[in-house]
PDB file of N, CA and C in Angstrom:
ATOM      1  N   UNK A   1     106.769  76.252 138.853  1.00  0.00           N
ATOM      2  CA  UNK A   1     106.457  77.659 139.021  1.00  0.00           C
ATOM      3  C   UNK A   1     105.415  77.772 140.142  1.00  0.00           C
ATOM      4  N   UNK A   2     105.861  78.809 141.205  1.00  0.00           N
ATOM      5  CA  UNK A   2     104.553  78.773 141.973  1.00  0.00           C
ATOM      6  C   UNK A   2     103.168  79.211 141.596  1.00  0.00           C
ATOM      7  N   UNK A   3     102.219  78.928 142.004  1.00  0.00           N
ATOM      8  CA  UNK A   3     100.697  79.119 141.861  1.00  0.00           C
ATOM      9  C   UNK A   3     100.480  80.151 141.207  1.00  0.00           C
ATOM     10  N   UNK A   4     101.332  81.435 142.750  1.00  0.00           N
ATOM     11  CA  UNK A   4     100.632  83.422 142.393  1.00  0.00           C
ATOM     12  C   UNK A   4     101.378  83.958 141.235  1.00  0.00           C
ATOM     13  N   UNK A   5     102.565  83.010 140.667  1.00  0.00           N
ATOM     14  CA  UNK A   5     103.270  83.710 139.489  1.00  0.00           C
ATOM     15  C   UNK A   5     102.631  83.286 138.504  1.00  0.00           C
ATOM     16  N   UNK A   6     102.178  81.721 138.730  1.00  0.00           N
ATOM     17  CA  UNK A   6     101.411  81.185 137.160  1.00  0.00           C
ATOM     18  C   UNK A   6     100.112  81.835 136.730  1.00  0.00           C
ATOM     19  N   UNK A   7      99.377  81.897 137.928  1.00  0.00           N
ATOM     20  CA  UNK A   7      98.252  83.321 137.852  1.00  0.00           C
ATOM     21  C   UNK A   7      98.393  84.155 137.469  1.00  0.00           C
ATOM     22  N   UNK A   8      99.214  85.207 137.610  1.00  0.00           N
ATOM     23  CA  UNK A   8      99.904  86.290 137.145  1.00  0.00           C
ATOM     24  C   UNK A   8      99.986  85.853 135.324  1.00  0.00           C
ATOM     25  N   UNK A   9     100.986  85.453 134.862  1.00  0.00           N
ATOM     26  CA  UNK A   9     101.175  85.299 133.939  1.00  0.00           C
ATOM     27  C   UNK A   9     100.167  84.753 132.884  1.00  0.00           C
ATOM     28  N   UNK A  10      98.839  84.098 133.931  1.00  0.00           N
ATOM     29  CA  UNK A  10      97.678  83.557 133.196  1.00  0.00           C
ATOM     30  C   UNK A  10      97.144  85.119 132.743  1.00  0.00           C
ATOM     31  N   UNK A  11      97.062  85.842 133.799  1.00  0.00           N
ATOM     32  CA  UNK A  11      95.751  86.936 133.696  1.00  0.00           C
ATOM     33  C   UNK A  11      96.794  88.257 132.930  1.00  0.00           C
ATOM     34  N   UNK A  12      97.852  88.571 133.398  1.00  0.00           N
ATOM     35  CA  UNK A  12      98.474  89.760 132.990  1.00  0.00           C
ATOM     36  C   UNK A  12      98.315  90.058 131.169  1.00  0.00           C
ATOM     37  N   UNK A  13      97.789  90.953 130.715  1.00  0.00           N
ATOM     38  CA  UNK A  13      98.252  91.643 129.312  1.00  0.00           C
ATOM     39  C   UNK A  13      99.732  90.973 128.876  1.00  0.00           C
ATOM     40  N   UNK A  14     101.035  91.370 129.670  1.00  0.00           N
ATOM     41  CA  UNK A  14     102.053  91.415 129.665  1.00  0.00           C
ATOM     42  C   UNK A  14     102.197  90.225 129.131  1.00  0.00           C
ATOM     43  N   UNK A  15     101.684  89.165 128.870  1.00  0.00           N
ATOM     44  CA  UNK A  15     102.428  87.625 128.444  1.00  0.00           C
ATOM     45  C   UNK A  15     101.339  87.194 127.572  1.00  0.00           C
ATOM     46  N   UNK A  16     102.084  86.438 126.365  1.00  0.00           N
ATOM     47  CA  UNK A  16     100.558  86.822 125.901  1.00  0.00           C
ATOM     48  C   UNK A  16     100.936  85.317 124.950  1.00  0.00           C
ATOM     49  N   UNK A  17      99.892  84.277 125.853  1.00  0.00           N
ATOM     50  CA  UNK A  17     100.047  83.259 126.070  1.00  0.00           C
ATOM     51  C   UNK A  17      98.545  82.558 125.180  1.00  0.00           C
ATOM     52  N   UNK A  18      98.757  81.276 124.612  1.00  0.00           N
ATOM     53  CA  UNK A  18      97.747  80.595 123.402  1.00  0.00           C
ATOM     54  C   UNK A  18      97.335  79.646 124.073  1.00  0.00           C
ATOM     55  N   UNK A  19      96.284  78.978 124.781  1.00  0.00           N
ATOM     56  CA  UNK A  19      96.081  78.000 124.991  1.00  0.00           C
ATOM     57  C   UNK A  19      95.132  76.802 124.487  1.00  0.00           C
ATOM     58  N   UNK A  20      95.670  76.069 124.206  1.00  0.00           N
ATOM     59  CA  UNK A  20      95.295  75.008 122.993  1.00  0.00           C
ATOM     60  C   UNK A  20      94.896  74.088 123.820  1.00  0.00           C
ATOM     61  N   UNK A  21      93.547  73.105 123.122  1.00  0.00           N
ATOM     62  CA  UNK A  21      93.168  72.080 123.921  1.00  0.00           C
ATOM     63  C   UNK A  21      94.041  70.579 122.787  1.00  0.00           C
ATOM     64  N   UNK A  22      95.457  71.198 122.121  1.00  0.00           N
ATOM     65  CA  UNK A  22      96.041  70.024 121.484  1.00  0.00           C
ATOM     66  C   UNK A  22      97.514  70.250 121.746  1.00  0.00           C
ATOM     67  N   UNK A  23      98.515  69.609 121.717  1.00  0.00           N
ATOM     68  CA  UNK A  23      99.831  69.235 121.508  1.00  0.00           C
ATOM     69  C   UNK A  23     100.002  70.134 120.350  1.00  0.00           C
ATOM     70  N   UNK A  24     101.459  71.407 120.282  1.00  0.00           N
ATOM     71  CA  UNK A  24     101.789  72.053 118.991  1.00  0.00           C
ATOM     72  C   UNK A  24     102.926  71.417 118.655  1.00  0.00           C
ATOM     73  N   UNK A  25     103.834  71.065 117.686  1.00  0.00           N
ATOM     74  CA  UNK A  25     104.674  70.752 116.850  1.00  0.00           C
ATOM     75  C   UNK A  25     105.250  71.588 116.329  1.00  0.00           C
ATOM     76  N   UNK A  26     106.354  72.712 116.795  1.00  0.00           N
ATOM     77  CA  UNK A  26     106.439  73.837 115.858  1.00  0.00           C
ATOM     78  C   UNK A  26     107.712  73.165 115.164  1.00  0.00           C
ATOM     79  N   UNK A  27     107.780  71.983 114.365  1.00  0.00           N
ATOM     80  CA  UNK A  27     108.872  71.542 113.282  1.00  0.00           C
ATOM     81  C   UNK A  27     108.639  71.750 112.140  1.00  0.00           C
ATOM     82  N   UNK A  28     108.999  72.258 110.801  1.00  0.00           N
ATOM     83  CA  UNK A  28     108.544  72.844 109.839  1.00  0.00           C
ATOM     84  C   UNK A  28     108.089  71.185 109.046  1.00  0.00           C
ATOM     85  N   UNK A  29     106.869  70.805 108.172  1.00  0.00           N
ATOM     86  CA  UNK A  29     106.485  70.287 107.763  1.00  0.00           C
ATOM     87  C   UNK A  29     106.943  69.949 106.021  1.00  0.00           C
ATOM     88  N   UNK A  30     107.318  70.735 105.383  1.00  0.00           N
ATOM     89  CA  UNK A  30     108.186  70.673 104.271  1.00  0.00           C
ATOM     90  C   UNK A  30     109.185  72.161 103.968  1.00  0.00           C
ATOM     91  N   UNK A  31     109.985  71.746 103.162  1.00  0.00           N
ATOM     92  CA  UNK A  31     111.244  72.379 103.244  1.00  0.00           C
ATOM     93  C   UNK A  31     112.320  72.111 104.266  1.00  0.00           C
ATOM     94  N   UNK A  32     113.189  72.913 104.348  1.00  0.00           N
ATOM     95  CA  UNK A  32     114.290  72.696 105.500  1.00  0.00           C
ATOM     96  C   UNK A  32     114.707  71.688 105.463  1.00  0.00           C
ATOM     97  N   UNK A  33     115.299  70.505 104.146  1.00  0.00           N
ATOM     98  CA  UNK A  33     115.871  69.610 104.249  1.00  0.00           C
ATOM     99  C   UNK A  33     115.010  68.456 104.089  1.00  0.00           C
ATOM    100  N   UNK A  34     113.245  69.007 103.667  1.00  0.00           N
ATOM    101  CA  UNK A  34     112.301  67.856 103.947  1.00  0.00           C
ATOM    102  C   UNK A  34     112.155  68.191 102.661  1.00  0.00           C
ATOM    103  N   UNK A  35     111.040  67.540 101.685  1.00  0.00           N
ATOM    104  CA  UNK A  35     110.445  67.699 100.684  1.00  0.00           C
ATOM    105  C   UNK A  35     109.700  68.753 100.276  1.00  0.00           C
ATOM    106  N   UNK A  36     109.369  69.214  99.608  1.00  0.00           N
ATOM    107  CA  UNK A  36     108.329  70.773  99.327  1.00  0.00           C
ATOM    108  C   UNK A  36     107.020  69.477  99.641  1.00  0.00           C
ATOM    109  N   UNK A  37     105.904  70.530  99.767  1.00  0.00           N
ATOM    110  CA  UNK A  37     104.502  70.079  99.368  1.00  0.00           C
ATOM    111  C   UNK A  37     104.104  69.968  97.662  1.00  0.00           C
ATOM    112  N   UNK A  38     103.954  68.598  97.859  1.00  0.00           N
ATOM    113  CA  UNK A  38     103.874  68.264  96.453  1.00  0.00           C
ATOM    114  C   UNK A  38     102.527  69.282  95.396  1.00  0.00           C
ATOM    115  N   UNK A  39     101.336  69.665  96.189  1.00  0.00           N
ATOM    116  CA  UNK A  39     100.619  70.504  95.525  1.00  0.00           C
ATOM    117  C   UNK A  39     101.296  72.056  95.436  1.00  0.00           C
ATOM    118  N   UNK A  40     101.447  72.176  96.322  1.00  0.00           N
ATOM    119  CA  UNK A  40     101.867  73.766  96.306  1.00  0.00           C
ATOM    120  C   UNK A  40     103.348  73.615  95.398  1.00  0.00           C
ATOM    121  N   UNK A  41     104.052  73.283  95.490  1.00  0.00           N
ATOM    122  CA  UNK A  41     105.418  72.930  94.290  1.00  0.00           C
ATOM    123  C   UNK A  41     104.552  73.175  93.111  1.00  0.00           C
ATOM    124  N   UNK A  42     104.100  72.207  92.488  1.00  0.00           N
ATOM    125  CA  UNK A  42     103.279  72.447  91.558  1.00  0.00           C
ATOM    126  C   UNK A  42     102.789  73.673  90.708  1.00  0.00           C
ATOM    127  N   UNK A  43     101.960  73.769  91.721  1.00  0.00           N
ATOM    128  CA  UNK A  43     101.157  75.059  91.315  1.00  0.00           C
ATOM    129  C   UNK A  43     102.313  76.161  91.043  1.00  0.00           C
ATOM    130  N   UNK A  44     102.761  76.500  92.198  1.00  0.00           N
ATOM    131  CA  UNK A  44     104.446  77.419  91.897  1.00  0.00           C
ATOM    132  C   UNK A  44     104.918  77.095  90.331  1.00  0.00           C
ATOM    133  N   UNK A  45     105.448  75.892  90.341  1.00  0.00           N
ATOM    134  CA  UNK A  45     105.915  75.644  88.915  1.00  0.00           C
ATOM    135  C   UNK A  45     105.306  76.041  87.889  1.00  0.00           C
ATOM    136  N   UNK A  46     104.182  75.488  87.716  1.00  0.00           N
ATOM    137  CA  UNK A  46     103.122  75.805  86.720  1.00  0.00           C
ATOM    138  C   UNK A  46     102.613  77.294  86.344  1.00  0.00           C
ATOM    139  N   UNK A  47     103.270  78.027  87.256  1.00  0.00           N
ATOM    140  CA  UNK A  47     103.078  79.557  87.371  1.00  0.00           C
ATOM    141  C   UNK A  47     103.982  80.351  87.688  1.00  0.00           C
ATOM    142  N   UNK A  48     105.373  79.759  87.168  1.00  0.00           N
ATOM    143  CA  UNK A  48     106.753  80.660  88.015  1.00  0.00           C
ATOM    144  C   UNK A  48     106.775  81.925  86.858  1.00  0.00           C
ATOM    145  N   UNK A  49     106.450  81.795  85.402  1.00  0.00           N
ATOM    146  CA  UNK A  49     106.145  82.976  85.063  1.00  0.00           C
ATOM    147  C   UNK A  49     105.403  83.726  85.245  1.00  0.00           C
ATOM    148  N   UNK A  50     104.582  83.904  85.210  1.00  0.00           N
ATOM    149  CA  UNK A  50     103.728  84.952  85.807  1.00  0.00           C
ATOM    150  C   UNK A  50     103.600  85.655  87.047  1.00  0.00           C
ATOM    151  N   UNK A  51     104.483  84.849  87.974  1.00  0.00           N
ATOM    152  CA  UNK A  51     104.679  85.321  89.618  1.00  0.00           C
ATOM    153  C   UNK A  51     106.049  85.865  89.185  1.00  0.00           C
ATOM    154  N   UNK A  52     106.879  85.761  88.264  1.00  0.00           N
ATOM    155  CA  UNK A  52     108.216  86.134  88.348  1.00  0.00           C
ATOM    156  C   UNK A  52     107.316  87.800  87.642  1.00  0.00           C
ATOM    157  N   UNK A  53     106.440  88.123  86.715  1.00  0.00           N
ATOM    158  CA  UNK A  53     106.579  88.832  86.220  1.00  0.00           C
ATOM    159  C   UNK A  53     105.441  90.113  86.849  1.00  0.00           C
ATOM    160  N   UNK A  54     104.943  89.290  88.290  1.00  0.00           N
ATOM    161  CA  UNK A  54     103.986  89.858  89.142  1.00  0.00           C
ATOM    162  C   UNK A  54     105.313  90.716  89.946  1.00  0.00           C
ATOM    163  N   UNK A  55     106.369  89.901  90.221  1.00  0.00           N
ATOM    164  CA  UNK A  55     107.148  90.505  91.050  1.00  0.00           C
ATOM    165  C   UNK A  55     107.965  91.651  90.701  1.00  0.00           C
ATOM    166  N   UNK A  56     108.008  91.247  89.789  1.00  0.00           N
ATOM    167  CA  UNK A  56     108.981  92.524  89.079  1.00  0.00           C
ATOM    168  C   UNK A  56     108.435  93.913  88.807  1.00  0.00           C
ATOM    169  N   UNK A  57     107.006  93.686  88.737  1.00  0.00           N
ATOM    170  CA  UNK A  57     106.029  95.159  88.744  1.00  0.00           C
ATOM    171  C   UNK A  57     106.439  95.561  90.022  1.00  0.00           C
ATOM    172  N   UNK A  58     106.294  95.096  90.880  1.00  0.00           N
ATOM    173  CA  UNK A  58     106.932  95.918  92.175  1.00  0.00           C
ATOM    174  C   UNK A  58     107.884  96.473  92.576  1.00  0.00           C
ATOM    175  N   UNK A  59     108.788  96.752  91.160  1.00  0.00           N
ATOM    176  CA  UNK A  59     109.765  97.053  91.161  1.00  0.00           C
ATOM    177  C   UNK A  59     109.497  98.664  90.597  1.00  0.00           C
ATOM    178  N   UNK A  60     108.516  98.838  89.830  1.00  0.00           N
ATOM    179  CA  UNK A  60     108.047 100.079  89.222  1.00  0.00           C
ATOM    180  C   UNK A  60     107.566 101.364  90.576  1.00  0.00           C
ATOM    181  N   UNK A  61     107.524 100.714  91.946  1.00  0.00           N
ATOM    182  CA  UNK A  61     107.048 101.589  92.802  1.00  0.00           C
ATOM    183  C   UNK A  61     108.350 101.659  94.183  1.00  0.00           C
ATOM    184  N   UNK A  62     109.661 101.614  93.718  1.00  0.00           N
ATOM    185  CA  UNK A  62     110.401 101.068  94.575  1.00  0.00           C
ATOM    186  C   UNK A  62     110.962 102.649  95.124  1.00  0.00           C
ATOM    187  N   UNK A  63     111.159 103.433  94.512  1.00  0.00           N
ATOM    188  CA  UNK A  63     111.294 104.886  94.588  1.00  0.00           C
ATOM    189  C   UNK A  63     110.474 105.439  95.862  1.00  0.00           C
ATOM    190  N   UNK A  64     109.227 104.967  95.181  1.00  0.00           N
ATOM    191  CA  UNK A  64     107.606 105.754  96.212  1.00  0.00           C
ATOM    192  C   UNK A  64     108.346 104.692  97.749  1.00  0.00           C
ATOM    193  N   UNK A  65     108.476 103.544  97.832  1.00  0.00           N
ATOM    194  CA  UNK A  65     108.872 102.761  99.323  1.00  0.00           C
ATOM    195  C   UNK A  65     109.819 103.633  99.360  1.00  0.00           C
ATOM    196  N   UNK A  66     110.755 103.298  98.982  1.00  0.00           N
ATOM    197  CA  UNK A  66     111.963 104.489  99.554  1.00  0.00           C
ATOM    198  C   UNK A  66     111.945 105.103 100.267  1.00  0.00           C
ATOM    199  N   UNK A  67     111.210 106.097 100.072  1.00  0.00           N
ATOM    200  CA  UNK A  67     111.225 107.490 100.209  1.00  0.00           C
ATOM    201  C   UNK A  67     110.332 107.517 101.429  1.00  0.00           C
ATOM    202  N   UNK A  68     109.298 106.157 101.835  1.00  0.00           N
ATOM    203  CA  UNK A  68     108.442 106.309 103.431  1.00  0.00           C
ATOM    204  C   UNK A  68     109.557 106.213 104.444  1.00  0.00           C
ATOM    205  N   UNK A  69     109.514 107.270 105.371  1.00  0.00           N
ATOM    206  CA  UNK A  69     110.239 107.090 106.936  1.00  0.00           C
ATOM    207  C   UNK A  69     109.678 106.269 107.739  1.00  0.00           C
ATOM    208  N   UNK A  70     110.413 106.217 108.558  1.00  0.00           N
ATOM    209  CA  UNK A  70     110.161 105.489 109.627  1.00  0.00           C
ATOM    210  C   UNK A  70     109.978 105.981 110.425  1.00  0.00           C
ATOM    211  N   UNK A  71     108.940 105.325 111.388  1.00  0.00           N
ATOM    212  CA  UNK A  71     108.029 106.610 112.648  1.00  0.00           C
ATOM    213  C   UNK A  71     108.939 106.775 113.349  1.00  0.00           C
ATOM    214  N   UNK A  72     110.011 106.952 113.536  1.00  0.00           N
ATOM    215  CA  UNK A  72     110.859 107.850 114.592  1.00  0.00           C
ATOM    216  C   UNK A  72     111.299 109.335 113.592  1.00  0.00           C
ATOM    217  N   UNK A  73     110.584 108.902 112.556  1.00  0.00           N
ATOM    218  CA  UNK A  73     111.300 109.970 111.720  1.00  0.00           C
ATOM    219  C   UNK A  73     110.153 110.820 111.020  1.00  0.00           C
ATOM    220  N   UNK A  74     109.552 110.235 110.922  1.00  0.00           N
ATOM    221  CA  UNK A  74     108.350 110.901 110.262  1.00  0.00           C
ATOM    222  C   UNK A  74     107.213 111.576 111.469  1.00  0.00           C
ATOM    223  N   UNK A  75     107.086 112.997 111.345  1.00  0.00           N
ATOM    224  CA  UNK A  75     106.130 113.657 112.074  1.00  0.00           C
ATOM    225  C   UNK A  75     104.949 114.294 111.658  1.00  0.00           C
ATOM    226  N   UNK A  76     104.866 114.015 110.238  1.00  0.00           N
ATOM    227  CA  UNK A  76     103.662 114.256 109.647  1.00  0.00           C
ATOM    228  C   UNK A  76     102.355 113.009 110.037  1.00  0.00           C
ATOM    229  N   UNK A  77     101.383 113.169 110.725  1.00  0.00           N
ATOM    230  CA  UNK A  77     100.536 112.043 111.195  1.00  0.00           C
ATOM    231  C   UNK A  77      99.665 111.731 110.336  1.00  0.00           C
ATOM    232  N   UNK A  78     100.029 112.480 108.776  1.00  0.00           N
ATOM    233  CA  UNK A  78      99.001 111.947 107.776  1.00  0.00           C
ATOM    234  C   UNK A  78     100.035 111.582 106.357  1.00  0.00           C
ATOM    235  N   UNK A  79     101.101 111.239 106.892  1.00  0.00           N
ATOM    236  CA  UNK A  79     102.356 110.520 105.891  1.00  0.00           C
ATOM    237  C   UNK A  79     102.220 109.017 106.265  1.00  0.00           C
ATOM    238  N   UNK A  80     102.522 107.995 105.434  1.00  0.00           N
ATOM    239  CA  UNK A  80     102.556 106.905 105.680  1.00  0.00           C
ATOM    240  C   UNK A  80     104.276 106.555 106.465  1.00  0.00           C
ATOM    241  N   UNK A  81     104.294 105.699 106.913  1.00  0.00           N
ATOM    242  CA  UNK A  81     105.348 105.499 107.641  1.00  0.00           C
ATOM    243  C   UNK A  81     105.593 104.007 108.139  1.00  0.00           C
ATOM    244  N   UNK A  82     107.397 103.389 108.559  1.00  0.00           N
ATOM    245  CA  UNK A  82     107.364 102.465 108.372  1.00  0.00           C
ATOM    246  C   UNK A  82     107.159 102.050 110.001  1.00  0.00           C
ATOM    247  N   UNK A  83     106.836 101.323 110.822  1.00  0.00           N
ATOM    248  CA  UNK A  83     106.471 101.445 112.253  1.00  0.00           C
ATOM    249  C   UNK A  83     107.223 100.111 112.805  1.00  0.00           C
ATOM    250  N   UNK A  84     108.331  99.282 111.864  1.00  0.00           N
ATOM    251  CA  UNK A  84     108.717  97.891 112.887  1.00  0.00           C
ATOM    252  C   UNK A  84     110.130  97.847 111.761  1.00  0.00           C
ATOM    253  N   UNK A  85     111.149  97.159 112.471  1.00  0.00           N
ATOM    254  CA  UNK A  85     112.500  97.278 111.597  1.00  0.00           C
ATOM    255  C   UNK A  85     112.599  96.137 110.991  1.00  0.00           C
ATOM    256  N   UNK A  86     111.626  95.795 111.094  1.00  0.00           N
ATOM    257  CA  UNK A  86     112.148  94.531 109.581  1.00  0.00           C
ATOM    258  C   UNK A  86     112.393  94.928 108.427  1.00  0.00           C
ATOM    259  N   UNK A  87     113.592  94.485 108.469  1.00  0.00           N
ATOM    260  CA  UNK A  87     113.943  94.655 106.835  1.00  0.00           C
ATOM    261  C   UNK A  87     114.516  96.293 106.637  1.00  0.00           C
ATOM    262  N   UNK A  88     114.925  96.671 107.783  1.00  0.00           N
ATOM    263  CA  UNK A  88     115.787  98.017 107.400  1.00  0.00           C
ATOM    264  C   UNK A  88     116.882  98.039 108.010  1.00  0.00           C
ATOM    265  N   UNK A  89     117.832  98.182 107.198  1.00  0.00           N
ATOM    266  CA  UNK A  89     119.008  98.970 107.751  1.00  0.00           C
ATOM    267  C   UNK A  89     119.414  99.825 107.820  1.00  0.00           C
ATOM    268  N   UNK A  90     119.819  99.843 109.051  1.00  0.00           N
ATOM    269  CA  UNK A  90     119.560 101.442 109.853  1.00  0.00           C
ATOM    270  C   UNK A  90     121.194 101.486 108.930  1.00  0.00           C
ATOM    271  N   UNK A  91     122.000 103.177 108.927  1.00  0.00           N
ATOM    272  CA  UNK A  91     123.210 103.134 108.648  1.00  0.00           C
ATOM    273  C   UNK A  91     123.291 103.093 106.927  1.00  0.00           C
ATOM    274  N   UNK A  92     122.207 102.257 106.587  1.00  0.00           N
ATOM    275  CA  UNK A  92     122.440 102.657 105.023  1.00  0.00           C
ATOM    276  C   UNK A  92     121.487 102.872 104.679  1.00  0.00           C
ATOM    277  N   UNK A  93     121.294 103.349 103.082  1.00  0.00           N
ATOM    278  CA  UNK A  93     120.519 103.338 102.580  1.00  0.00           C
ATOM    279  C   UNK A  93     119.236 102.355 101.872  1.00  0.00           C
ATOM    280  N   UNK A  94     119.530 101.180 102.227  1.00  0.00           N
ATOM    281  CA  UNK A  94     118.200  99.886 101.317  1.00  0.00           C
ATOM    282  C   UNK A  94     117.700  99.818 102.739  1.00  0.00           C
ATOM    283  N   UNK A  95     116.935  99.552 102.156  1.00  0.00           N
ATOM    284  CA  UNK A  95     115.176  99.340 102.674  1.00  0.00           C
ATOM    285  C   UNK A  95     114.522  98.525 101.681  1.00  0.00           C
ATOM    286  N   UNK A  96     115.082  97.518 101.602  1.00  0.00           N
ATOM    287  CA  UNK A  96     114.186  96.576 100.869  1.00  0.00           C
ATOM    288  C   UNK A  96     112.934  95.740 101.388  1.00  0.00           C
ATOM    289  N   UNK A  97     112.523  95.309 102.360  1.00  0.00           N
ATOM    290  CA  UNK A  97     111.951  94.459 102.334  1.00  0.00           C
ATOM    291  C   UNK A  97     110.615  94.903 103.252  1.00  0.00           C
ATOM    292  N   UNK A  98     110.096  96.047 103.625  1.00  0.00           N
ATOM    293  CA  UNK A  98     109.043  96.389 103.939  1.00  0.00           C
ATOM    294  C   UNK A  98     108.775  96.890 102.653  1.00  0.00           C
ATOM    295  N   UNK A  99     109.422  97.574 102.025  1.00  0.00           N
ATOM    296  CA  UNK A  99     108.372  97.999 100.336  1.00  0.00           C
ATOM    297  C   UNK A  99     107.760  97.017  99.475  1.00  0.00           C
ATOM    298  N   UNK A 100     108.335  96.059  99.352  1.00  0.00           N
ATOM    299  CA  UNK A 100     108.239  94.453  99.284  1.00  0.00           C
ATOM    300  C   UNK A 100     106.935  93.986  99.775  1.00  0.00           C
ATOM    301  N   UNK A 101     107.021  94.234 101.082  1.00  0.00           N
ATOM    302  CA  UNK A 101     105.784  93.636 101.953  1.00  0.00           C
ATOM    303  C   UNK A 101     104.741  94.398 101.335  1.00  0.00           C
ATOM    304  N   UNK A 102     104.753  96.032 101.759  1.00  0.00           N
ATOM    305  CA  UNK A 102     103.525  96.775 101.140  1.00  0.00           C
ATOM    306  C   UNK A 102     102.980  96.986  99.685  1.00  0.00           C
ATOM    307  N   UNK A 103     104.464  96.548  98.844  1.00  0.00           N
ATOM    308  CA  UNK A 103     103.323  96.326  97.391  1.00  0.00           C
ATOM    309  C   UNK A 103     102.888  94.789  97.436  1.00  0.00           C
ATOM    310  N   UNK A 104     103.112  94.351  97.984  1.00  0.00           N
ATOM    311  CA  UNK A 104     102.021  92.873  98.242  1.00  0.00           C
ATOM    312  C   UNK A 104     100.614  93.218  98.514  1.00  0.00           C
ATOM    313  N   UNK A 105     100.967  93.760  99.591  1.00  0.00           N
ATOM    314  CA  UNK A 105      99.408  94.420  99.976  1.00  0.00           C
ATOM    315  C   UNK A 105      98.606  95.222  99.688  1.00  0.00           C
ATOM    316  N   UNK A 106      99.474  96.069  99.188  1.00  0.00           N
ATOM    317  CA  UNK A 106      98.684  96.934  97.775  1.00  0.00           C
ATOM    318  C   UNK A 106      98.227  96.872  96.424  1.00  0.00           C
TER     319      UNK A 106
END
């Protein structure tokens, strides 16, 4: 790459670049055909009830997700709204997986 483009791309907003003083590895470390992590397995196990029955409360507010638009749609600026398409499909009706996200966080 020449010099004035690598400059560019150093300094510009537009690229938005990490620079590490190490070597990254982005190969997944367990799962994907590898082993789970033997602590975190564990712990999961040792607690799949109670996370199964954490999850399912989030099922009691699935109506209230529903029913948030999505900022191309929503013009009220004091409505909550969904602002990135993960997890929607456009064309139908589910919207599962941002309501998902936000009763996590709620």
């Amino acid at each position: 790459m020449n010099p004035v483009k690598s400059l560019y791309k150093f300094l510009s907003p537009k690229y938005q670049s990490l620079f590490l003083e190490y070597k990254v590895d982005l190969k997944p470390r367990y799962g994907f055909g590898k082993p789970p992590n033997e602590f975190l397995d564990r712990i999961i196990e040792e607690n799949r009830e109670p996370y199964a029955t954490l999850l399912e409360t989030f099922l009691e507010s699935k109506e209230v997700f529903h029913g948030i638009k999505t900022s191309d749609q929503e013009t009220n600026d004091f409505e909550p709204r969904w602002n990135n398409g993960y997890g929607l499909r456009h064309g139908g009706a589910v919207r599962d997986d941002p309501p998902f996200q936000a009763k996590k966080i709620y």
